[in-house]
Protein backbone atom coordinates (compact mmCIF):
# COMPACT_ATOMS: atom_id res chain seq x y z
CA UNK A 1 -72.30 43.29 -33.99
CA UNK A 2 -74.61 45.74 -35.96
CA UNK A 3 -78.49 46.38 -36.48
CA UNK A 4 -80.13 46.81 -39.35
CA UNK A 5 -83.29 49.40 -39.33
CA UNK A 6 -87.05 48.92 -39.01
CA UNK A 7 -90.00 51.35 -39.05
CA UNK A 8 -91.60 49.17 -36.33
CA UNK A 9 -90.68 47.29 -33.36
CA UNK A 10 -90.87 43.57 -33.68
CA UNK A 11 -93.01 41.90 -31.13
CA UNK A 12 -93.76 38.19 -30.01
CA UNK A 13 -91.84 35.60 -27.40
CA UNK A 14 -87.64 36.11 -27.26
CA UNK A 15 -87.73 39.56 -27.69
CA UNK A 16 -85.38 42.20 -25.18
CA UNK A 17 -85.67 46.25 -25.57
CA UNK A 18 -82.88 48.45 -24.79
CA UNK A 19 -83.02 52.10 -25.21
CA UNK A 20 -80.77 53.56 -28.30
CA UNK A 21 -78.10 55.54 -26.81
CA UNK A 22 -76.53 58.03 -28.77
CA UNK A 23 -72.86 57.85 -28.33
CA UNK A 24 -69.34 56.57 -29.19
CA UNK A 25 -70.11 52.79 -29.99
CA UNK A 26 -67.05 51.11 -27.75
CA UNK A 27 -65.97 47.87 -26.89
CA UNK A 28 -63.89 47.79 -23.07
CA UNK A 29 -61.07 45.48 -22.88
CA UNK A 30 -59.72 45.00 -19.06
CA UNK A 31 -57.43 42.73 -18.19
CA UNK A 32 -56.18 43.69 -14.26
CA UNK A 33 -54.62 47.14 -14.07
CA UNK A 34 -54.67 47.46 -18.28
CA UNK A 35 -58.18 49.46 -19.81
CA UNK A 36 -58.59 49.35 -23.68
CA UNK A 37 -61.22 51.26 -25.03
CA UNK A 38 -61.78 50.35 -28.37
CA UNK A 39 -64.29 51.86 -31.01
CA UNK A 40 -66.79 50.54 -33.88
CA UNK A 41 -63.66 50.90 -36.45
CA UNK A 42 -60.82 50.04 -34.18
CA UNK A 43 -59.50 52.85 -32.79
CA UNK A 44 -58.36 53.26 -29.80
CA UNK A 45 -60.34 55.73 -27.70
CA UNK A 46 -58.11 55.59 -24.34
CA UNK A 47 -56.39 58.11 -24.09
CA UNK A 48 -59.38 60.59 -24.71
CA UNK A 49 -61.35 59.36 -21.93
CA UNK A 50 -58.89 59.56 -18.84
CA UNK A 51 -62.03 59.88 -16.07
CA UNK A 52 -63.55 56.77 -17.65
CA UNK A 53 -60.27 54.50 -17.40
CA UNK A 54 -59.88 54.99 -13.59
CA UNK A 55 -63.89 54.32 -13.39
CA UNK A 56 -63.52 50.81 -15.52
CA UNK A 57 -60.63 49.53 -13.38
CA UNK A 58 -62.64 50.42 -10.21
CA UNK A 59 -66.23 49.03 -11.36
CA UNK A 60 -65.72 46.28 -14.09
CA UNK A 61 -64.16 42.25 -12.93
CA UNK A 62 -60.68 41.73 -13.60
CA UNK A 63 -60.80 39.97 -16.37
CA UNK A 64 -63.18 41.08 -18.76
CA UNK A 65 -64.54 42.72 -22.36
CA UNK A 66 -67.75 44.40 -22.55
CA UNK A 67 -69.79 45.97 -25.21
CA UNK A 68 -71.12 49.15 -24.83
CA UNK A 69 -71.71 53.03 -25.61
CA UNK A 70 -69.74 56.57 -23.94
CA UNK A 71 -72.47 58.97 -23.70
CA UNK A 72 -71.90 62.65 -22.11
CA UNK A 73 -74.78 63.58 -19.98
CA UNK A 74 -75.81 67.67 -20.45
CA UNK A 75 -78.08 69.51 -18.86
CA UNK A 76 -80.61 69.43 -22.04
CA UNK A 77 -80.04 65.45 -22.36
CA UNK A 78 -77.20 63.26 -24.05
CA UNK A 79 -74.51 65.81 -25.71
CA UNK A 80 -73.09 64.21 -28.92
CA UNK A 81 -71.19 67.52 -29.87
CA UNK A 82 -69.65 67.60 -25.88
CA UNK A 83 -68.60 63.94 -27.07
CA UNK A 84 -67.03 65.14 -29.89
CA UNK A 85 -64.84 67.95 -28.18
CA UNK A 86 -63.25 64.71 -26.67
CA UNK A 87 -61.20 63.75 -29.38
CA UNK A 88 -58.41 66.17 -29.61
CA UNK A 89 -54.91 66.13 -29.64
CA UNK A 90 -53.70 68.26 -27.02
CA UNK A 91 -53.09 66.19 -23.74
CA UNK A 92 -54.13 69.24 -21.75
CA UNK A 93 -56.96 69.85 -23.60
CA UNK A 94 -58.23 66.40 -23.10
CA UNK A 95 -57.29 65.92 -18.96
CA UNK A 96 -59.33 69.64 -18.72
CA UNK A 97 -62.82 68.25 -20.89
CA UNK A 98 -62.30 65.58 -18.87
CA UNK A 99 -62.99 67.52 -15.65
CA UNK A 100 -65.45 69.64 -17.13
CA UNK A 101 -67.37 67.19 -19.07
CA UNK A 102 -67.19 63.86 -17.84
CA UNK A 103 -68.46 61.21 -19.64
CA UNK A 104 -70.30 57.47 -18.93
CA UNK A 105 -70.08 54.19 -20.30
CA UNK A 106 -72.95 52.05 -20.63
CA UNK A 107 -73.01 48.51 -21.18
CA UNK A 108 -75.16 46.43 -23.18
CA UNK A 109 -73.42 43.19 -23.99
CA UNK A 110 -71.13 40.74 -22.63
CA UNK A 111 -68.24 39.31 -24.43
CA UNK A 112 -65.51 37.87 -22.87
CA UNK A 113 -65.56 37.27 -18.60
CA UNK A 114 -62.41 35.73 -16.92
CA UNK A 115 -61.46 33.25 -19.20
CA UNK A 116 -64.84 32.56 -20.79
CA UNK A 117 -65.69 33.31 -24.10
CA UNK A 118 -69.09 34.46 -24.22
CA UNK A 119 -69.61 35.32 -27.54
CA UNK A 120 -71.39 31.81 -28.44
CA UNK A 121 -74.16 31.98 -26.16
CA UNK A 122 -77.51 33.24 -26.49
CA UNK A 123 -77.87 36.98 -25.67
CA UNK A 124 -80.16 36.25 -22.80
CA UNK A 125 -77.17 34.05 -20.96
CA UNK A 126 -74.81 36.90 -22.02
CA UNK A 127 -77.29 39.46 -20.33
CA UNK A 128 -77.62 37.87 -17.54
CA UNK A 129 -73.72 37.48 -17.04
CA UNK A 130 -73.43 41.10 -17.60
CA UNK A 131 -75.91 42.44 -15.25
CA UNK A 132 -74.03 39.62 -12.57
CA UNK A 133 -70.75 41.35 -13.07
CA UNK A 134 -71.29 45.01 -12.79
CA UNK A 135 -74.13 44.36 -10.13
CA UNK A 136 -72.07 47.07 -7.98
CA UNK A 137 -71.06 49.27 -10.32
CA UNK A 138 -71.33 52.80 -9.75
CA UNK A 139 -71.76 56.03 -11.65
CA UNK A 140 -70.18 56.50 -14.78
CA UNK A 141 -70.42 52.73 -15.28
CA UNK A 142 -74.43 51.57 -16.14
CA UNK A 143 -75.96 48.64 -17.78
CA UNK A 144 -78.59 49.72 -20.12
CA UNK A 145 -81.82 49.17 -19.05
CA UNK A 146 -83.78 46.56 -20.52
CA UNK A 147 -87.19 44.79 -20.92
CA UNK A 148 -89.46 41.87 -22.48
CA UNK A 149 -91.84 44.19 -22.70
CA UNK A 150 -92.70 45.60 -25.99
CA UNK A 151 -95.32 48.22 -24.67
CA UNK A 152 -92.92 49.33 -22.30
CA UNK A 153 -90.25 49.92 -25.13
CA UNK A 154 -92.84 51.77 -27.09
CA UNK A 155 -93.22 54.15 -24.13
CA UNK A 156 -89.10 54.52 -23.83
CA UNK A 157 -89.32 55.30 -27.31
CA UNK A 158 -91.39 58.49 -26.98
CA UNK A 159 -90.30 59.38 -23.47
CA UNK A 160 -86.93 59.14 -23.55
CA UNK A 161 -86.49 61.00 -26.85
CA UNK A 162 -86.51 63.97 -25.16
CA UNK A 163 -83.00 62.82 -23.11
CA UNK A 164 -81.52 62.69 -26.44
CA UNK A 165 -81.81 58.74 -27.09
CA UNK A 166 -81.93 57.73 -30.32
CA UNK A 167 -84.81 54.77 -30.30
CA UNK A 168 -84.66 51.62 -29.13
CA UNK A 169 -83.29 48.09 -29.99
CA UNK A 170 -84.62 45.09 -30.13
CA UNK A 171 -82.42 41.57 -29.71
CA UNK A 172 -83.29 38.01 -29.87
CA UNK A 173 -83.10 36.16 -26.78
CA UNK A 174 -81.30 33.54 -28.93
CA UNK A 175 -78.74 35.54 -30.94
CA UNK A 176 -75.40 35.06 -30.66
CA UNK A 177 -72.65 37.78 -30.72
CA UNK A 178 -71.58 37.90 -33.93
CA UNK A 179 -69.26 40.72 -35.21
CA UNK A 180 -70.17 42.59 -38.43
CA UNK A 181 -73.14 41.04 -38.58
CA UNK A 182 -76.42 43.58 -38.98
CA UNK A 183 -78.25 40.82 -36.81
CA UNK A 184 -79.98 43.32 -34.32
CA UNK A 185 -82.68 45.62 -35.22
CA UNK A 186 -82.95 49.06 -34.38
CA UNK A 187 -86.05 51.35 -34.63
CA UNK A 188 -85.19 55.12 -34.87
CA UNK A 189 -86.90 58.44 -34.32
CA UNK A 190 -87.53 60.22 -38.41
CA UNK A 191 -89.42 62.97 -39.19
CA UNK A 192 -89.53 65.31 -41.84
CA UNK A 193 -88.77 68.62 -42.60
CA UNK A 194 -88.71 71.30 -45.55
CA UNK A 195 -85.49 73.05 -46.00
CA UNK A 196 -83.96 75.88 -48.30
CA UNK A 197 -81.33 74.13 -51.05
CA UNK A 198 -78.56 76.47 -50.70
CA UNK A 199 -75.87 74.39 -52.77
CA UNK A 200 -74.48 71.27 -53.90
CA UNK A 201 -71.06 69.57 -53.81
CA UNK A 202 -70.02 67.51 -56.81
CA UNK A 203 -69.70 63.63 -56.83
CA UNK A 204 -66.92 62.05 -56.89
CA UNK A 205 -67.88 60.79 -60.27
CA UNK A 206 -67.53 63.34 -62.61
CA UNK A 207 -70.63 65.42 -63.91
CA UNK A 208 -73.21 64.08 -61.13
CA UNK A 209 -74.53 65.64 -57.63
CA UNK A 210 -72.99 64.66 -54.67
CA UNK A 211 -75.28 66.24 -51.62
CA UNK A 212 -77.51 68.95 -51.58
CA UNK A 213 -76.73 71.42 -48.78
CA UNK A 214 -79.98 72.45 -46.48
CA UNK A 215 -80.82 75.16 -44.80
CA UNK A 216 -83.16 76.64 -42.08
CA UNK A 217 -84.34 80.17 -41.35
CA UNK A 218 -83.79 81.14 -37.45
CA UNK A 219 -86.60 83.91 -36.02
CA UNK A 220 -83.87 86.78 -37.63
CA UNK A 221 -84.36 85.73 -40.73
CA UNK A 222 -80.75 84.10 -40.67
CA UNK A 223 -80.07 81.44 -43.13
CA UNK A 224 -78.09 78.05 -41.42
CA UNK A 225 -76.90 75.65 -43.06
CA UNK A 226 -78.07 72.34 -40.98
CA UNK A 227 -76.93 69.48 -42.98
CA UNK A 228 -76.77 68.23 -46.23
CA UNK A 229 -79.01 65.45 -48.20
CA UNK A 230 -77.56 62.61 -50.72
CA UNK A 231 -79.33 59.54 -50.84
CA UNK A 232 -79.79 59.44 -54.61
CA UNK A 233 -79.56 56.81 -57.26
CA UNK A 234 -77.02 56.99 -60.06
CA UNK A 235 -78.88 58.03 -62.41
CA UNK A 236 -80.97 60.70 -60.36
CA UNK A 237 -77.57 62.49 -59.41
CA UNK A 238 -77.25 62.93 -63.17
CA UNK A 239 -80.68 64.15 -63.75
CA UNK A 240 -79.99 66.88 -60.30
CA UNK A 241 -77.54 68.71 -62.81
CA UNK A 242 -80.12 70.06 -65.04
CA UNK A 243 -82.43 70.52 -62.47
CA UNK A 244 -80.27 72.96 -60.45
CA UNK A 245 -78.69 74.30 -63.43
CA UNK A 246 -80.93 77.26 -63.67
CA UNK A 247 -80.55 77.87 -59.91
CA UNK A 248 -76.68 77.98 -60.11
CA UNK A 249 -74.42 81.26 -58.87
CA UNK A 250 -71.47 82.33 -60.56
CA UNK A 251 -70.20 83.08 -56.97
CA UNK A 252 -70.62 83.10 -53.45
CA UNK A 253 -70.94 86.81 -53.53
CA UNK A 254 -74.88 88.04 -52.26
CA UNK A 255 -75.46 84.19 -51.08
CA UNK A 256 -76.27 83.94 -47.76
CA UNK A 257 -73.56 81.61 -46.82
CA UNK A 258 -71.31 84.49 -48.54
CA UNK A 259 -68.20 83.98 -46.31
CA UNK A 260 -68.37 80.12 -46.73
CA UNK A 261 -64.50 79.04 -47.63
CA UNK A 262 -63.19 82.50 -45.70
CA UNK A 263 -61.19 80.58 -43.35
CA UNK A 264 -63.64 81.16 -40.34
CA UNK A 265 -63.73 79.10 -37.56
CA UNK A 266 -66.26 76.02 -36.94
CA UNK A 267 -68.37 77.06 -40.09
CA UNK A 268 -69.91 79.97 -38.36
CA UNK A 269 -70.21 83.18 -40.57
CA UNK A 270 -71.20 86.79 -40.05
CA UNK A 271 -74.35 87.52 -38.19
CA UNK A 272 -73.75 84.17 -36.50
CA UNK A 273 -75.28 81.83 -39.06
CA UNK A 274 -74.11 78.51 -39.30
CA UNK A 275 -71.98 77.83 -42.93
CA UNK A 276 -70.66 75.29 -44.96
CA UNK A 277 -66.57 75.30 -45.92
CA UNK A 278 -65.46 76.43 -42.53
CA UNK A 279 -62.22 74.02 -41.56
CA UNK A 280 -62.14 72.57 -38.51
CA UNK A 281 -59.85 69.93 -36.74
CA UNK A 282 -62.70 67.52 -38.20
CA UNK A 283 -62.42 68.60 -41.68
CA UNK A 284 -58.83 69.28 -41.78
CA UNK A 285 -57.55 68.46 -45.20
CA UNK A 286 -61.06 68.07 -47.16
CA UNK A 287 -62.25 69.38 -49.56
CA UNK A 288 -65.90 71.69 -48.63
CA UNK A 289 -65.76 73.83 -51.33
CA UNK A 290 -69.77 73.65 -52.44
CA UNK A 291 -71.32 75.37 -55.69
CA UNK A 292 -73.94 77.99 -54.37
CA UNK A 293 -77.65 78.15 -55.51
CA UNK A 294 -79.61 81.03 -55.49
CA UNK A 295 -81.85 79.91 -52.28
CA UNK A 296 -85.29 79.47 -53.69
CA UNK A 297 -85.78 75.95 -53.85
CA UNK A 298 -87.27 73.90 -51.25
CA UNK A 299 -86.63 70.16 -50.61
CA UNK A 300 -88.72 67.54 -47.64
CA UNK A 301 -86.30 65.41 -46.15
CA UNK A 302 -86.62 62.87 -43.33
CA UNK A 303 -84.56 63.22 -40.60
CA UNK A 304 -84.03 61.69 -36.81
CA UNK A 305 -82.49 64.07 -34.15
CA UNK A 306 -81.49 68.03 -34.58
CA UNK A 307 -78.65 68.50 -32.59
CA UNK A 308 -78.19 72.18 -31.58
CA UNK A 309 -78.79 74.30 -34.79
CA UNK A 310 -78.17 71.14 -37.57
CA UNK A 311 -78.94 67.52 -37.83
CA UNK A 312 -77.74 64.90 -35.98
CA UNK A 313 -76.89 62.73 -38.74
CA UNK A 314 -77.15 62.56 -42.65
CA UNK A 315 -81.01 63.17 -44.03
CA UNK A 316 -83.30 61.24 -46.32
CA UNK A 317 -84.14 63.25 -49.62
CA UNK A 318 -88.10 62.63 -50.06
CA UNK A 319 -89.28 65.12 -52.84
CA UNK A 320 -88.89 68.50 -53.43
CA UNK A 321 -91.43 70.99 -52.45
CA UNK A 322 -92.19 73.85 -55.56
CA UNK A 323 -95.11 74.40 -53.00
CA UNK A 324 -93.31 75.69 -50.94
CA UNK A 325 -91.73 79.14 -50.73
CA UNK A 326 -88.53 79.13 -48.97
CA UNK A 327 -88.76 81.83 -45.86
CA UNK A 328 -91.36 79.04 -44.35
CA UNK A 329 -88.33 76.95 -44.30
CA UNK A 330 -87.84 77.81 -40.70
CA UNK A 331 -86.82 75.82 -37.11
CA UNK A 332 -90.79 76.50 -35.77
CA UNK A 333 -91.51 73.81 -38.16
CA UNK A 334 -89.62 71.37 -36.44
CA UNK A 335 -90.87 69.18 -33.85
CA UNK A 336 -89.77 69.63 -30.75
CA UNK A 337 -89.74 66.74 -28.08
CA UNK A 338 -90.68 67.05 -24.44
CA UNK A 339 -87.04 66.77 -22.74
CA UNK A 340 -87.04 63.56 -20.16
CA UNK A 341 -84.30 63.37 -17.17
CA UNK A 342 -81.72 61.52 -18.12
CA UNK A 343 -82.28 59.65 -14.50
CA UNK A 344 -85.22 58.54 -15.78
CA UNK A 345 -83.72 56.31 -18.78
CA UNK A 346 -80.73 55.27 -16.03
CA UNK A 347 -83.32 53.65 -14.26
CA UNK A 348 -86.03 52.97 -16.89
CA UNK A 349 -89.11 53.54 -14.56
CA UNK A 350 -88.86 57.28 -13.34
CA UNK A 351 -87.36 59.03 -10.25
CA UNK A 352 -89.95 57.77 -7.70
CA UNK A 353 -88.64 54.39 -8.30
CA UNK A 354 -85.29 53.44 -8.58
CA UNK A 355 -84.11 49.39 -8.97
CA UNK A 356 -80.93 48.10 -10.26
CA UNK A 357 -81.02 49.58 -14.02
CA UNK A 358 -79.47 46.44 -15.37
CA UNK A 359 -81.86 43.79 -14.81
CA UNK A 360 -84.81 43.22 -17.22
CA UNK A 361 -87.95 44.82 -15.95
CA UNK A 362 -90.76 43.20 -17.14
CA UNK A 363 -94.13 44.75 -17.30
């Protein structure tokens, strides 16, 4: 079941909050000594979680399938690039980030208990079962925290930004579980930000723009690259040619992403800048070869959560900025939010108070 996204939190009777966890999206399948972790496209995600297998089998019911999200706790809130590492080949590799980054599952929807299919009923009935069968459930197994309260999901929505979370999401009491459905309705942090164009990749329609690739100036003066931009029409990618034409280089050579396509590792270039065209086990077998611009234009884009040095996830092209010059195109800009302990949004009031995080608190 998906959500579809809002700029504002919709209020009024049969409403329930949840905070937005930024995660793997996975759906737990136990059925007595067998664990199934499943993600949002159907791939299995066992074998890469070893720590959370043993804690399923020893906090969920026998017979069960629950909806839910892996998270990695940091020491700076929720680590999506920690969660990442996970996924790797190497068996070793995986028991050892296992041990040194351990990982939690939080649940936030009840599908299937014993030999009940739940997936009929109302979310409030499914809730309620939930919360009933992991009422003893122990660290690295949570229920999400919840409430009828819109002014108290307004203030997880600032707070808990800071932890890492993503928004919050909003479900009818009503709704029932249906899959592939964008029947939720999920309201995310987005801001915006000026950036340095440093290149484009081609479309894969002939003659059109693809992405435009962004950058930010750290306090050396070095030039990352934190994302890329490509939410454009048709027509506008067309129109994007001429307008970077007289921008274009006839090489890398005296760009500041100069050793971009060099073979270095992770994307990061001399002088520890942060590059497009590095391979990685992620982009194995793609193609990040980018046409470099001379980096003097200046684009506003809207984006949700900077991760680290780059953005979380793709951005919104809003305009570009000839206003601008680009060396103001730096991370000061960027907000920064006030970081929130992560055993505050476990338990949804704060560490001087701490109930069972699965029932709905209402305020």
């Amino acid at each position: 079941m998906l959500a579809k996204p809002a700029h504002d939190l919709p209020q009024g009777d049969g409403w329930v909050y949840e905070p937005k966890w930024d995660g793997f999206r996975c759906v737990v399948f136990r059925d007595g000594d067998d664990v199934v972790l499943g993600s949002r496209n159907e791939r299995e995600l066992t074998r890469y979680f070893p720590e959370l297998v043993e804690a399923l089998r020893g906090n969920l019911p026998e017979e069960c399938v629950l909806d839910g999200e892996i998270v990695i706790a940091g020491p700076d809130g929720l680590d999506f690039e920690a969660l990442l590492n996970r996924i790797h080949p190497a068996e070793s590799r995986v028991r050892k980030l296992a041990a040194e980054t351990p990982a939690s599952y939080v649940a936030f929807d009840c599908l299937c208990l014993g030999d009940r299919d739940l997936r009929d009923e109302p979310f409030a009935s499914r809730r309620e079962s939930l919360v009933s069968a992991l009422a003893t459930a122990r660290d690295p197994v949570h229920v999400t925290p919840a409430t009828t309260d819109p002014e108290v999901a307004a203030d997880w929505f600032s707070r808990f930004e800071g932890a890492g979370l993503d928004g919050v999401m909003a479900k009818a009491t009503d709704l029932a579980y249906a899959e592939g459905q964008r029947v939720m309705t999920k309201v995310k942090h987005e801001r915006t930000a000026d950036c340095v164009i440093g290149g484009f990749r081609w479309h894969k329609k002939a003659g059109r723009v693809g992405s435009l690739l962004l950058g930010l100036f750290d306090t050396s003066g070095v030039l990352h690259h934190v994302g890329v931009t490509s939410s454009f029409t048709d027509s506008y990618r067309l129109e994007l040619v001429g307008l970077l034409e007289p921008y274009r280089m006839p090489s890398v050579e005296g760009h500041p992403w100069a050793w971009a396509g060099s073979g270095v590792n992770e994307g990061v270039g001399d002088r520890g800048a942060r590059i497009p065209g590095g391979q990685s086990r992620w982009s194995a077998g793609r193609d990040l070869a980018f046409e470099p611009l001379r980096p003097e234009l200046v684009c506003e884009v809207a984006y949700d959560h900077l991760q680290g040095v780059r953005f979380r996830h793709g951005t919104t092209f809003r305009r570009f900025r000839p206003d601008r010059s680009p060396d103001s195109c730096r991370y000061d800009q960027l907000d920064s939010a006030v970081p929130s302990e992560l055993a505050d949004v476990f338990s949804a009031l704060g560490p001087e108070r701490r109930p069972d995080p699965g029932r709905v608190e209402h305020r």
